[in-house]
C-alpha atoms as a PDB file:
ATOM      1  CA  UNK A   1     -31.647  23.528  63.838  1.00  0.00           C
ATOM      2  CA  UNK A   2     -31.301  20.285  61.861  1.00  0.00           C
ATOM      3  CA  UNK A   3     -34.204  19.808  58.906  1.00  0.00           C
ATOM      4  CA  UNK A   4     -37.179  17.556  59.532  1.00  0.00           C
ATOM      5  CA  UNK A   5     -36.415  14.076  57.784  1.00  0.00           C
ATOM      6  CA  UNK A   6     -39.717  13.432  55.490  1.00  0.00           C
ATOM      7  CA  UNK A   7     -40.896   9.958  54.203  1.00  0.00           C
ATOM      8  CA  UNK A   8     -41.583   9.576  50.445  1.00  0.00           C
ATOM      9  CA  UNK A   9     -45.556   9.357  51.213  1.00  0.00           C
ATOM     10  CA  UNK A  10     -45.157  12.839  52.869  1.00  0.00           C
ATOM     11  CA  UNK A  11     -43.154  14.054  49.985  1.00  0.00           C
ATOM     12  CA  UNK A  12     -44.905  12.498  47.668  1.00  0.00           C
ATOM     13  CA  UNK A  13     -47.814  13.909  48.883  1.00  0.00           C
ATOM     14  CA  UNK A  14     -46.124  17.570  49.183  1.00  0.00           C
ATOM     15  CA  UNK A  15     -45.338  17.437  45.217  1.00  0.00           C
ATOM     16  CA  UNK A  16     -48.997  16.033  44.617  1.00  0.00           C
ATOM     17  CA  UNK A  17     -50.352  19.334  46.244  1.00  0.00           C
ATOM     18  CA  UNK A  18     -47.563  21.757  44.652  1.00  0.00           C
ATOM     19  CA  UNK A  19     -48.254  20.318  41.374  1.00  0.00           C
ATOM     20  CA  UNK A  20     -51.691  20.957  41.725  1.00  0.00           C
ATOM     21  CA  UNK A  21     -51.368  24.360  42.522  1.00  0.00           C
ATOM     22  CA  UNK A  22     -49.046  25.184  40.155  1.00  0.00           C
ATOM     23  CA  UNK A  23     -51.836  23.145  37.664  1.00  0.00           C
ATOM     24  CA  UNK A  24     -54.546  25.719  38.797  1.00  0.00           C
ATOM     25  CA  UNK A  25     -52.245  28.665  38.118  1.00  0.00           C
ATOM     26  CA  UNK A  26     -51.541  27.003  34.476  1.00  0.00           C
ATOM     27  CA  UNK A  27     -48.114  26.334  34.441  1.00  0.00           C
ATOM     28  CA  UNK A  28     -47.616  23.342  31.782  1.00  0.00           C
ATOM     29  CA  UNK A  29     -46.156  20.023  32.405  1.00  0.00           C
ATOM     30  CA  UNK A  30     -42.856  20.722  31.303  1.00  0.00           C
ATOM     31  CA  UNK A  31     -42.649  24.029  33.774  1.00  0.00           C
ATOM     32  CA  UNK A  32     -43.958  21.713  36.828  1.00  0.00           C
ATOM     33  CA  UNK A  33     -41.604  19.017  36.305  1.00  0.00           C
ATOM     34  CA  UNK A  34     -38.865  22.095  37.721  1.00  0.00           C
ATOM     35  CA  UNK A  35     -41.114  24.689  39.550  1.00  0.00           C
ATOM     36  CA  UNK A  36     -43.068  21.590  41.467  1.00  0.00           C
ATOM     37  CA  UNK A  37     -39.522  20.017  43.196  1.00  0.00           C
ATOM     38  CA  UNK A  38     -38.388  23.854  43.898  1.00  0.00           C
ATOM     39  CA  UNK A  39     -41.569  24.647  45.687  1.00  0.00           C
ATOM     40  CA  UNK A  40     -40.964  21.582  47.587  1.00  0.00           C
ATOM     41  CA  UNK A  41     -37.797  22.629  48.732  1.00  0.00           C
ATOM     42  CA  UNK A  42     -38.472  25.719  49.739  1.00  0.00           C
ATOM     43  CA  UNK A  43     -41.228  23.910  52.020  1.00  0.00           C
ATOM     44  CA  UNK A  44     -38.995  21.424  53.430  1.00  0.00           C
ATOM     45  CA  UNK A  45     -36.453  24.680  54.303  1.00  0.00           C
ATOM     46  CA  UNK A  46     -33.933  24.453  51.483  1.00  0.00           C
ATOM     47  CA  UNK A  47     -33.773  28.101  50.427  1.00  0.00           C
ATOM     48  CA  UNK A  48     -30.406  28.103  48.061  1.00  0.00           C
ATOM     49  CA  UNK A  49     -29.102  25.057  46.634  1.00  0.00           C
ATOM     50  CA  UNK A  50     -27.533  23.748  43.339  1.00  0.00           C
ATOM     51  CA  UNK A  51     -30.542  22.452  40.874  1.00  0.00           C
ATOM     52  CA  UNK A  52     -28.914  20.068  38.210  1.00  0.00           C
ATOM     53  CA  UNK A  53     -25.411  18.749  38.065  1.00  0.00           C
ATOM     54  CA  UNK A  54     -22.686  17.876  40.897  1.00  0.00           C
ATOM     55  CA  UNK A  55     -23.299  19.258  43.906  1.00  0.00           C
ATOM     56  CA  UNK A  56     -27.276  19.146  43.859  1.00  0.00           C
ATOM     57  CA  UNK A  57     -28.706  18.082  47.224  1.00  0.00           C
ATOM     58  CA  UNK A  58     -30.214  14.463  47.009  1.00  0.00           C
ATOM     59  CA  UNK A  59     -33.268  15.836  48.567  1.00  0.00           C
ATOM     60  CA  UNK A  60     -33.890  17.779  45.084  1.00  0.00           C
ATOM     61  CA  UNK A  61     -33.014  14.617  42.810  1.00  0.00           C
ATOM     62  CA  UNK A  62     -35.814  13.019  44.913  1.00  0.00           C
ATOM     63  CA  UNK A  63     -38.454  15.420  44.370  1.00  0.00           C
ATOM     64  CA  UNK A  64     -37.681  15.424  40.630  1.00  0.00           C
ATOM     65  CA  UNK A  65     -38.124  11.483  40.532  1.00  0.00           C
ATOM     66  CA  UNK A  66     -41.300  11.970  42.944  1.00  0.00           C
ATOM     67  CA  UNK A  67     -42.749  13.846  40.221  1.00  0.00           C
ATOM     68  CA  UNK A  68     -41.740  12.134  36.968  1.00  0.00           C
ATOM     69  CA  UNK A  69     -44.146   8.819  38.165  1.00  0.00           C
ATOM     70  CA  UNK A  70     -46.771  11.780  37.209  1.00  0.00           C
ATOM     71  CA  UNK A  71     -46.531  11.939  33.741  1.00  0.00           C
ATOM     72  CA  UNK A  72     -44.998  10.694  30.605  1.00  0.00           C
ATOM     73  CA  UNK A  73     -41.525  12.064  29.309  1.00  0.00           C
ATOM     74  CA  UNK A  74     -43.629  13.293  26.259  1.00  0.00           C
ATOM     75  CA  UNK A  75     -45.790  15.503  28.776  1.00  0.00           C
ATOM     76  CA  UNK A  76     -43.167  16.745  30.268  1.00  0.00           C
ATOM     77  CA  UNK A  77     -40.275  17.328  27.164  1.00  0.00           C
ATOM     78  CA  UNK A  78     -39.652  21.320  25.902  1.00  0.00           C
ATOM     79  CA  UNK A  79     -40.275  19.860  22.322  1.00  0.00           C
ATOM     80  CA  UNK A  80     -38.529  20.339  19.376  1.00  0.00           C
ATOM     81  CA  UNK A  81     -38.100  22.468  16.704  1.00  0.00           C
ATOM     82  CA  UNK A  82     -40.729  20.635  13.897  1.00  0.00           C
ATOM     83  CA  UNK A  83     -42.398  16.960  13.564  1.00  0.00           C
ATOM     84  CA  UNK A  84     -42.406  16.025  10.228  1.00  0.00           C
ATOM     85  CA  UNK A  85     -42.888  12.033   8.962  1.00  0.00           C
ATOM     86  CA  UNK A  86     -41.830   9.775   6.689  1.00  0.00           C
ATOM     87  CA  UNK A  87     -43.700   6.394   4.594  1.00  0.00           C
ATOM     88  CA  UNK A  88     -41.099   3.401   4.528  1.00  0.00           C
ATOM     89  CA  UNK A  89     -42.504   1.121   2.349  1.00  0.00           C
ATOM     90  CA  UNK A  90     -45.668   1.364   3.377  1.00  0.00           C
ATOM     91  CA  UNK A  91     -45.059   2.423   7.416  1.00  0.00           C
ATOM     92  CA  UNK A  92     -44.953   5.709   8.661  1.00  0.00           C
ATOM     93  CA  UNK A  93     -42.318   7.135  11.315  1.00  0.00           C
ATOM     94  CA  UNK A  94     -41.963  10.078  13.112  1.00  0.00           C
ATOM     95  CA  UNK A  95     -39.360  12.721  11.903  1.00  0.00           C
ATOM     96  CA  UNK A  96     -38.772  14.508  14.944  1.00  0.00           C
ATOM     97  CA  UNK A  97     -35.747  17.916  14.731  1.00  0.00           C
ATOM     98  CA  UNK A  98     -34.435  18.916  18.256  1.00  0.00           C
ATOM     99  CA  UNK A  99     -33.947  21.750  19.136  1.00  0.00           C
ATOM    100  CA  UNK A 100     -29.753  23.139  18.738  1.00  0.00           C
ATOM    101  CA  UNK A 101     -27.803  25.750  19.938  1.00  0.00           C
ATOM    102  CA  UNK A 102     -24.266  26.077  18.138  1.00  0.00           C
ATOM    103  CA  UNK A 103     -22.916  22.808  15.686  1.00  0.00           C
ATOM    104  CA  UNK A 104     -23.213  19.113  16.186  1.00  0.00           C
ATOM    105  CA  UNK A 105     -23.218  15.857  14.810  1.00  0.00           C
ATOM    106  CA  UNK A 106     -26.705  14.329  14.793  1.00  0.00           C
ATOM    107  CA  UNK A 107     -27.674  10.999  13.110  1.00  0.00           C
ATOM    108  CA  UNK A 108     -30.999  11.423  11.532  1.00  0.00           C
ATOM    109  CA  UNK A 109     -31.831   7.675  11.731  1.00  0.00           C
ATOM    110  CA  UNK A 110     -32.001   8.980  15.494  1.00  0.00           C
ATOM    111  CA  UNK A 111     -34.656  11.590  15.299  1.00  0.00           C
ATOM    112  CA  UNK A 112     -36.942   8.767  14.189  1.00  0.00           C
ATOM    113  CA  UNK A 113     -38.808   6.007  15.934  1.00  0.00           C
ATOM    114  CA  UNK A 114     -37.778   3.045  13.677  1.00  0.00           C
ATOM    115  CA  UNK A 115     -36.645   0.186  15.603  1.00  0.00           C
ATOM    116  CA  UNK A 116     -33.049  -0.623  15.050  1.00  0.00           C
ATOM    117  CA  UNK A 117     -34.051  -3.691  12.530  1.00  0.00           C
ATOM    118  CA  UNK A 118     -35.854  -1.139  10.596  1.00  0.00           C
ATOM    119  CA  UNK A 119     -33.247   1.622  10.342  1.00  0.00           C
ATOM    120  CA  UNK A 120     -30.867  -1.305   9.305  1.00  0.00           C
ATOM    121  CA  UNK A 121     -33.387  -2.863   6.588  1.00  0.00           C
ATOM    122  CA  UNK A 122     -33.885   1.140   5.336  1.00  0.00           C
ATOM    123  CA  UNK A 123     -30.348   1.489   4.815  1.00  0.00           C
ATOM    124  CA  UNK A 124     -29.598  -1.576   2.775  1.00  0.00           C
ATOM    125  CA  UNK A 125     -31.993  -0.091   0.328  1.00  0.00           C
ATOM    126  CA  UNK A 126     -30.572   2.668  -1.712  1.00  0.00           C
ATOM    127  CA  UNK A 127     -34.419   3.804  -3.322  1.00  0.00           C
ATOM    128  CA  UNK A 128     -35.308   4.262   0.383  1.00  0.00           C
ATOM    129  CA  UNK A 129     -32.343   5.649   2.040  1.00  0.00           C
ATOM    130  CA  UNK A 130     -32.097   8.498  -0.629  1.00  0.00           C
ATOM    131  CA  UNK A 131     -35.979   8.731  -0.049  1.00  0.00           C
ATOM    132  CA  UNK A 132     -35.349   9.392   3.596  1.00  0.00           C
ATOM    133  CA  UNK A 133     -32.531  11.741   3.324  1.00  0.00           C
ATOM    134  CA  UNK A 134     -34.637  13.694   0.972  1.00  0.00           C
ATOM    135  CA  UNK A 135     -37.118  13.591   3.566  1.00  0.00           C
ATOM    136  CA  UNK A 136     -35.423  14.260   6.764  1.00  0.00           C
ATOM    137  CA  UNK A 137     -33.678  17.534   4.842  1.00  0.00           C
ATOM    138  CA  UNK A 138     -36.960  19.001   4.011  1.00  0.00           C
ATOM    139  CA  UNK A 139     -38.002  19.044   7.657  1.00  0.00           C
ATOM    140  CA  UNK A 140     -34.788  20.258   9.200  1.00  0.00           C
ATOM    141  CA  UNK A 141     -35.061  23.192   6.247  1.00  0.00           C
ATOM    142  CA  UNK A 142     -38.805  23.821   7.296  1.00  0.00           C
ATOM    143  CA  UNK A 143     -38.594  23.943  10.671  1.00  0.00           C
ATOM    144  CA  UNK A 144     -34.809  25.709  11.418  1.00  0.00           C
ATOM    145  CA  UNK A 145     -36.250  28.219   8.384  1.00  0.00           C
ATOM    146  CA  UNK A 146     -39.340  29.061   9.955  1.00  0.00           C
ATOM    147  CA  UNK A 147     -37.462  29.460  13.602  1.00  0.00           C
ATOM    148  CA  UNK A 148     -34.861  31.962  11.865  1.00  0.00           C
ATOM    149  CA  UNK A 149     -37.726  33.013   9.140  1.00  0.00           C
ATOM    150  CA  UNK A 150     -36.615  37.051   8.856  1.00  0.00           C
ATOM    151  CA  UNK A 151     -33.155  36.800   9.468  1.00  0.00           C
ATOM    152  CA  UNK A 152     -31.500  36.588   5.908  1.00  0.00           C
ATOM    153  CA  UNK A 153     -34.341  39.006   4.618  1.00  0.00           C
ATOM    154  CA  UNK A 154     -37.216  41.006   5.407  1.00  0.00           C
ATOM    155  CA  UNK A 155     -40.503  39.607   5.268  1.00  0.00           C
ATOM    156  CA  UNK A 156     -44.194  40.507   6.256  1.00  0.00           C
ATOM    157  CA  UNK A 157     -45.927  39.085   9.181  1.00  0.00           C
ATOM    158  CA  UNK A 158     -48.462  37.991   6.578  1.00  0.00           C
ATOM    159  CA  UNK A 159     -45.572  35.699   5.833  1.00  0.00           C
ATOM    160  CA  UNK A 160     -44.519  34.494   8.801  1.00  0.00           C
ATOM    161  CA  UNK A 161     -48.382  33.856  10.087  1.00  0.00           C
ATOM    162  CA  UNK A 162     -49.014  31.871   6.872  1.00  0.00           C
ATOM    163  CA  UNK A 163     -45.811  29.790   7.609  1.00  0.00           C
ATOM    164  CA  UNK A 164     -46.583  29.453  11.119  1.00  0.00           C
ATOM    165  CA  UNK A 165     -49.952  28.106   9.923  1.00  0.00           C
ATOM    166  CA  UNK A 166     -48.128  25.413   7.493  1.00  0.00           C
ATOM    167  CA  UNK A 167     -46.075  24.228  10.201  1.00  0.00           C
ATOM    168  CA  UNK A 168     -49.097  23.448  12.458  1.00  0.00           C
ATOM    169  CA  UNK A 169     -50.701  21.748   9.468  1.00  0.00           C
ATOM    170  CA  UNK A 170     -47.773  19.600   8.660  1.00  0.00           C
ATOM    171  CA  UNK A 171     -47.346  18.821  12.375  1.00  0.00           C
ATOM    172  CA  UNK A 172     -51.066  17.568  12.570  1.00  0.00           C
ATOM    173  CA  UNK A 173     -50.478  15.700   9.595  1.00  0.00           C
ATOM    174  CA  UNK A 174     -47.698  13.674  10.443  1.00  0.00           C
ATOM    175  CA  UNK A 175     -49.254  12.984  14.236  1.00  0.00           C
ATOM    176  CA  UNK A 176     -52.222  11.194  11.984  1.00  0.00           C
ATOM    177  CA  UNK A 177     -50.060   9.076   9.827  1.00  0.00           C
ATOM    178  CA  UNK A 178     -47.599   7.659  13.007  1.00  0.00           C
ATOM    179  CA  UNK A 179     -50.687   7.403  15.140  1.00  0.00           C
ATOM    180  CA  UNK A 180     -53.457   4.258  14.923  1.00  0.00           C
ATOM    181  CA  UNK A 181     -56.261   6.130  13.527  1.00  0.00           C
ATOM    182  CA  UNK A 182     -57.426   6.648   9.933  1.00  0.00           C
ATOM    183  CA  UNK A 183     -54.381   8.202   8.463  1.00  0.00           C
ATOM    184  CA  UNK A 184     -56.864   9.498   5.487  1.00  0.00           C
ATOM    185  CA  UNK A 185     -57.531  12.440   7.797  1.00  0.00           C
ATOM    186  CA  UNK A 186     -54.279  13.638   7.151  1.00  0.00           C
ATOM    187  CA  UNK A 187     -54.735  14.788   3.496  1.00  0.00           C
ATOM    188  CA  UNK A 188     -56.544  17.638   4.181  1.00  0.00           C
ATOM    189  CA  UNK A 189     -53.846  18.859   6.297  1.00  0.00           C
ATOM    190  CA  UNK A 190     -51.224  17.970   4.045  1.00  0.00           C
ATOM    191  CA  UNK A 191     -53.343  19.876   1.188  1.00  0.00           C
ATOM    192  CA  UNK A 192     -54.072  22.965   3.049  1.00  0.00           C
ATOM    193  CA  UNK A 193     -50.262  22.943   4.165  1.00  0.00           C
ATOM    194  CA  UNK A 194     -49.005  22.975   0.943  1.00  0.00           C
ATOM    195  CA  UNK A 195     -51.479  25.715   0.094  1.00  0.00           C
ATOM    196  CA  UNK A 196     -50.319  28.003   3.412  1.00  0.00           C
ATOM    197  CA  UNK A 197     -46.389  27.379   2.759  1.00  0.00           C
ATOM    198  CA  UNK A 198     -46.973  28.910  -1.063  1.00  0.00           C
ATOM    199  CA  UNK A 199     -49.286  31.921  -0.319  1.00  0.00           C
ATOM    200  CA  UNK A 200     -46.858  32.507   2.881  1.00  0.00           C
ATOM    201  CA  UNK A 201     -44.047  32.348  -0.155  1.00  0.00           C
ATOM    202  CA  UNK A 202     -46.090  34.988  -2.334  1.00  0.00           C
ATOM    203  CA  UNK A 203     -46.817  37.113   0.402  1.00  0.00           C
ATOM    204  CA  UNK A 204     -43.134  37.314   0.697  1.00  0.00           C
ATOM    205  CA  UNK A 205     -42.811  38.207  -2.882  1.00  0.00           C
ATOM    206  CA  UNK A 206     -45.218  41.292  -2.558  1.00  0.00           C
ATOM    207  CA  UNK A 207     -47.799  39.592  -4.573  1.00  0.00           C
ATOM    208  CA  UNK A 208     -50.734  41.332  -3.928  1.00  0.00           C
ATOM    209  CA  UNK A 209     -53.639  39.663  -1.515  1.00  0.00           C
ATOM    210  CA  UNK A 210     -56.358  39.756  -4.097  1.00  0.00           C
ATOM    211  CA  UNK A 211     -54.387  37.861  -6.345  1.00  0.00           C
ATOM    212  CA  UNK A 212     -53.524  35.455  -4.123  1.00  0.00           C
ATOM    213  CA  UNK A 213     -57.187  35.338  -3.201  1.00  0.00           C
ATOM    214  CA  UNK A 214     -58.544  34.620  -6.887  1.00  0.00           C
ATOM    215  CA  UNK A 215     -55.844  31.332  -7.062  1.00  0.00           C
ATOM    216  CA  UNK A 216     -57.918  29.861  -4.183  1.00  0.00           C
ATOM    217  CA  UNK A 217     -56.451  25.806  -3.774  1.00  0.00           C
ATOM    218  CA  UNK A 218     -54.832  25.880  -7.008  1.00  0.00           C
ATOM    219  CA  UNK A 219     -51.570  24.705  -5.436  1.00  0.00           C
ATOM    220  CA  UNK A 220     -50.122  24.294  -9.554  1.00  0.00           C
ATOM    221  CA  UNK A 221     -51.185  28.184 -10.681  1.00  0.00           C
ATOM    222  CA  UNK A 222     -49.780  28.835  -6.572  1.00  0.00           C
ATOM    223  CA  UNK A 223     -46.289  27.172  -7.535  1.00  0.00           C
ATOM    224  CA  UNK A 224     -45.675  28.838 -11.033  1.00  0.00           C
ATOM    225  CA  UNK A 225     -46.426  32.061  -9.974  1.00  0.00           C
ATOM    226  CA  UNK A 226     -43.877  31.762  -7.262  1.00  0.00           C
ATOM    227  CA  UNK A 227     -42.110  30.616  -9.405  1.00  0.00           C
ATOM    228  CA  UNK A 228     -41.862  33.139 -10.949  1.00  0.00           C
ATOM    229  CA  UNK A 229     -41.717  35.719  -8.445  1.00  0.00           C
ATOM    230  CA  UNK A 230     -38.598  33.863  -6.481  1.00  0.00           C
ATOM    231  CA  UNK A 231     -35.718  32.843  -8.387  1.00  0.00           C
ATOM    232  CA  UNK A 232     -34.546  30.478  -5.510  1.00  0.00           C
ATOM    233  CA  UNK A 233     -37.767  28.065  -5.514  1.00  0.00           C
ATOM    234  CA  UNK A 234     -37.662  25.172  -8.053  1.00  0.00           C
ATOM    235  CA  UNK A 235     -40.247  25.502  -9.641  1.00  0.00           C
ATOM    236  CA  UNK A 236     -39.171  22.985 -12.355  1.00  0.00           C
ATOM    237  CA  UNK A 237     -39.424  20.375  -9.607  1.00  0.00           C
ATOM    238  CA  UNK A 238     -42.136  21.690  -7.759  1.00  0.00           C
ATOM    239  CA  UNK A 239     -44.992  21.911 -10.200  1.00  0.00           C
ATOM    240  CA  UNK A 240     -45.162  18.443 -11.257  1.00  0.00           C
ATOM    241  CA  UNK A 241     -45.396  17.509  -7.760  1.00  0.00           C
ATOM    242  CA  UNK A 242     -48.590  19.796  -6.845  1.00  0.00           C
ATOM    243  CA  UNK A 243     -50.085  18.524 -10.237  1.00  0.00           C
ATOM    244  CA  UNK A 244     -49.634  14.870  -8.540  1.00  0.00           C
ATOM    245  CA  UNK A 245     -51.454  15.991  -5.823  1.00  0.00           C
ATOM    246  CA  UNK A 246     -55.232  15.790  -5.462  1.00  0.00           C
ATOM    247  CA  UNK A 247     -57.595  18.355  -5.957  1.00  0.00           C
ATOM    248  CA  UNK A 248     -58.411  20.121  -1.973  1.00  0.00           C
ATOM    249  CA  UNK A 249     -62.129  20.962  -2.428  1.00  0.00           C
ATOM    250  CA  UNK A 250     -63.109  17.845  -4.560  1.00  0.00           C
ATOM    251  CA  UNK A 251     -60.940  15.446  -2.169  1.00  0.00           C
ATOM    252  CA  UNK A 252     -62.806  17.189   0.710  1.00  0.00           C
ATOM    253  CA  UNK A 253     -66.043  15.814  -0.441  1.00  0.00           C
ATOM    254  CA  UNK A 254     -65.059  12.659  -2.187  1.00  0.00           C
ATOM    255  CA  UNK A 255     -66.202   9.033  -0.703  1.00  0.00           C
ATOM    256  CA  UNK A 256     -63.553   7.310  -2.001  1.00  0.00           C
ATOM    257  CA  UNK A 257     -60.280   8.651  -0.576  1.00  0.00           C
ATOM    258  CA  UNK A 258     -55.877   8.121  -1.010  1.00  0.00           C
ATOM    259  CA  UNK A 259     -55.143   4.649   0.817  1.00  0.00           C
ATOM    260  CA  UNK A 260     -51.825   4.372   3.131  1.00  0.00           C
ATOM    261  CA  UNK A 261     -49.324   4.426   0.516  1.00  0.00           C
ATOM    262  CA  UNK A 262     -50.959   7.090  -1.405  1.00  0.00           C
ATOM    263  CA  UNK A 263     -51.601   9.534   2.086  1.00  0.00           C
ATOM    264  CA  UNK A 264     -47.911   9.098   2.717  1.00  0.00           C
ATOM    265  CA  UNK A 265     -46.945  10.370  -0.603  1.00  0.00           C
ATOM    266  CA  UNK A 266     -49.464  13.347  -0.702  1.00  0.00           C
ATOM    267  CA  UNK A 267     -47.808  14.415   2.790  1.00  0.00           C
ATOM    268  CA  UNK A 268     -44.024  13.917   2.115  1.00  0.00           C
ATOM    269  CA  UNK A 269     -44.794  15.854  -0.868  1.00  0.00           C
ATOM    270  CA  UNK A 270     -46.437  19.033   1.070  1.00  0.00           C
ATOM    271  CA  UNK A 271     -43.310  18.457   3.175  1.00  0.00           C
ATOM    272  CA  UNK A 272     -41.000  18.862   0.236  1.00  0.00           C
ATOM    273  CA  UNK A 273     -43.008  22.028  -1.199  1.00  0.00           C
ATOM    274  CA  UNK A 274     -42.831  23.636   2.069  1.00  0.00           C
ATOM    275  CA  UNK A 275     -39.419  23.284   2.318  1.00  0.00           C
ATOM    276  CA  UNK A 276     -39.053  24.298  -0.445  1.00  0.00           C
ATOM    277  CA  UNK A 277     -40.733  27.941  -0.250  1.00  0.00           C
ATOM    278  CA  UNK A 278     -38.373  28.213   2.895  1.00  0.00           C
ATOM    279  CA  UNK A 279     -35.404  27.230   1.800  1.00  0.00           C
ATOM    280  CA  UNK A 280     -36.360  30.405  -1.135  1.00  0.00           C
ATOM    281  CA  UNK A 281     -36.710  33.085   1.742  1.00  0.00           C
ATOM    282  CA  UNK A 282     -33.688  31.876   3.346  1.00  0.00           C
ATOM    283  CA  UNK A 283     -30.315  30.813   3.609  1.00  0.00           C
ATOM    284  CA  UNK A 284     -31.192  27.421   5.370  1.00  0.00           C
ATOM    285  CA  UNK A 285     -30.566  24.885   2.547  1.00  0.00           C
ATOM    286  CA  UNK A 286     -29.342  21.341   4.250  1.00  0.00           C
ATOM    287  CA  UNK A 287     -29.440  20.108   0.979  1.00  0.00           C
ATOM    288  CA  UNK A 288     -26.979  22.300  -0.437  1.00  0.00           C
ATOM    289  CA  UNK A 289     -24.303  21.240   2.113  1.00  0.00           C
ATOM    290  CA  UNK A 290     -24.950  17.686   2.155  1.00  0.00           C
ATOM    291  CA  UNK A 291     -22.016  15.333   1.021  1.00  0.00           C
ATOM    292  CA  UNK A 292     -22.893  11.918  -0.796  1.00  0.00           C
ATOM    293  CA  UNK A 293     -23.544   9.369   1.891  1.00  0.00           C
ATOM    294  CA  UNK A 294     -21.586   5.613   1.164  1.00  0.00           C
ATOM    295  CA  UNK A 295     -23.248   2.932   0.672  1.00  0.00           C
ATOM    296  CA  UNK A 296     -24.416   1.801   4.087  1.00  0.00           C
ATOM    297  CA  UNK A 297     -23.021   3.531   6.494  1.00  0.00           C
ATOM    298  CA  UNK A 298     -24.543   6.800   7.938  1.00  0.00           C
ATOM    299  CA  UNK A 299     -21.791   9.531   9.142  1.00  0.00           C
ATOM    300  CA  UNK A 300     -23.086  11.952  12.103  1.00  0.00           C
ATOM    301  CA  UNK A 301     -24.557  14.799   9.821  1.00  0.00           C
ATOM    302  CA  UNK A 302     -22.804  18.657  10.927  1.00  0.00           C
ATOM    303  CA  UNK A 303     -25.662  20.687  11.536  1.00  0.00           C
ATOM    304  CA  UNK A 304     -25.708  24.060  12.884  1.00  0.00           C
ATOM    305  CA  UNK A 305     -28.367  26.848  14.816  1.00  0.00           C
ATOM    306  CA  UNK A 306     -28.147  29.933  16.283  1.00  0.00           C
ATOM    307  CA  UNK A 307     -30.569  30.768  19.450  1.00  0.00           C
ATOM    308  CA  UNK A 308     -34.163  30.970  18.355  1.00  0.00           C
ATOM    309  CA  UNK A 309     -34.887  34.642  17.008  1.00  0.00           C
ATOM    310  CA  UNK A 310     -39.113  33.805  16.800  1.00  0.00           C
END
């Protein structure tokens, strides 16, 4: 028996109901945009059939474009592995690592949301372009090391939660900064962050709880006695740059707070701590295998991930 031939609106309004259903049973966006089309088909009496690539029935393809008018690409993307951002001049972009399986080239102007006049103006200005590098390392490191956090050695899941915790921090930070709202908000984030990624680091280090405890926010006492305790954090670069930073209780309370320029630097420096404790539990160190970059040019970068293990 041939198939029913369906208009669009009754399509449409198949995937309307299907994605509602599968809503109500609290799938995400990012399941519906496949489980939505597939429940369609099975409705319209397609029962096996290629899904993505050559050979897939135009009938699916359909569905799949009925149901993208729903919702942003952003609603419906798996994500990546970490957000992380990053204060040109004095405006903020989004540092955004994908998610990858085996090695590739990536450009890291890419992962950003500078317009192509921008990446070119960043470029021609060697103070900046290091900056970014810097940058862009820092939250590849952070956000490959916390994915493969455990791997290289052993560590508690005191660790790992207090790392996990970071991350979120940092994330909420940056989505502050590159969004139109009072990117002051984001210092407290960036503070507690930097706080998280170091007692995550300690914890590593066997330090005991209650001594982690009596340190409270003081991210400097935090980063010398890690220091100390890990051979493979810098602490000769990472304690002036908590001293730079501003007190967490006091700024918590305090009317007059960082402006733009100053929010950015207080968060690309939690960034760079952060990585920094990772890059000490692990073998993920970008910055150890990057080559000098010329002048103005920007070779594809040789990065490499194995499957997620967390």
């Amino acid at each position: 028996m041939a198939q029913r031939r369906y208009t669009d609106q009754e399509l449409f309004q198949l995937v309307l109901a299907a994605d509602e259903e599968a809503f109500l049973a609290g799938d995400d966006p990012s399941d519906r945009s496949w489980k939505v089309p597939m429940t369609v088909m099975r409705q319209i009496g397609f029962e096996s059939y290629i899904a993505g690539g050559p050979g897939t029935p135009p009938e699916f393809e359909k569905l799949r474009s009925l149901h993208a008018v729903l919702y942003r690409r952003t609603d419906t993307g798996i994500g990546g592995v970490h957000m992380g951002a990053f204060m040109f001049r004095d405006v903020f972009t989004k540092i955004e690592v994908p998610l990858i399986f085996g090695q590739v080239g990536i450009d890291p102007l890419k992962m950003t949301d500078l317009t192509p006049d921008q990446a070119h103006w960043l470029m021609t200005r060697p103070v900046d372009r290091a900056a970014f590098i810097d940058q862009f390392i820092d939250v590849f490191d952070f956000g490959y090391g916390l994915m493969e956090l455990g791997r290289d050695r052993p560590v508690t899941s005191e660790c790992r939660n207090m790392l996990g915790l970071a991350h979120f921090q940092l994330q909420a930070a940056a989505a502050v900064v590159t969004g139109a709202f009072d990117r002051r908000g984001a210092v407290q984030s960036a503070l507690i962050a930097c706080e998280l990624a170091l007692k995550g680091g300690l914890a590593a280090a066997s330090v005991d709880e209650g001594v982690r405890r009596n340190l409270g926010h003081d991210l400097t006492a935090l980063a010398r006695l890690l220091g100390e305790c890990e051979p493979g954090f810098e602490a000769a670069r990472a304690v002036p740059a908590v001293q730079a930073l501003p007190a967490y209780v006091h700024n918590r309370y305090a009317s007059e707070q960082p402006d733009r320029r100053q929010t950015g630097r207080i968060l690309m420096t939690a960034q760079y701590i952060a990585a920094e404790v990772m890059r000490s539990l692990s073998s993920r160190n970008f910055r150890a295998d990057m080559q000098s970059m010329p002048a103005r040019t920007w070779p594809p970068l040789v990065v490499s991930s194995d499957a997620p293990t967390a």
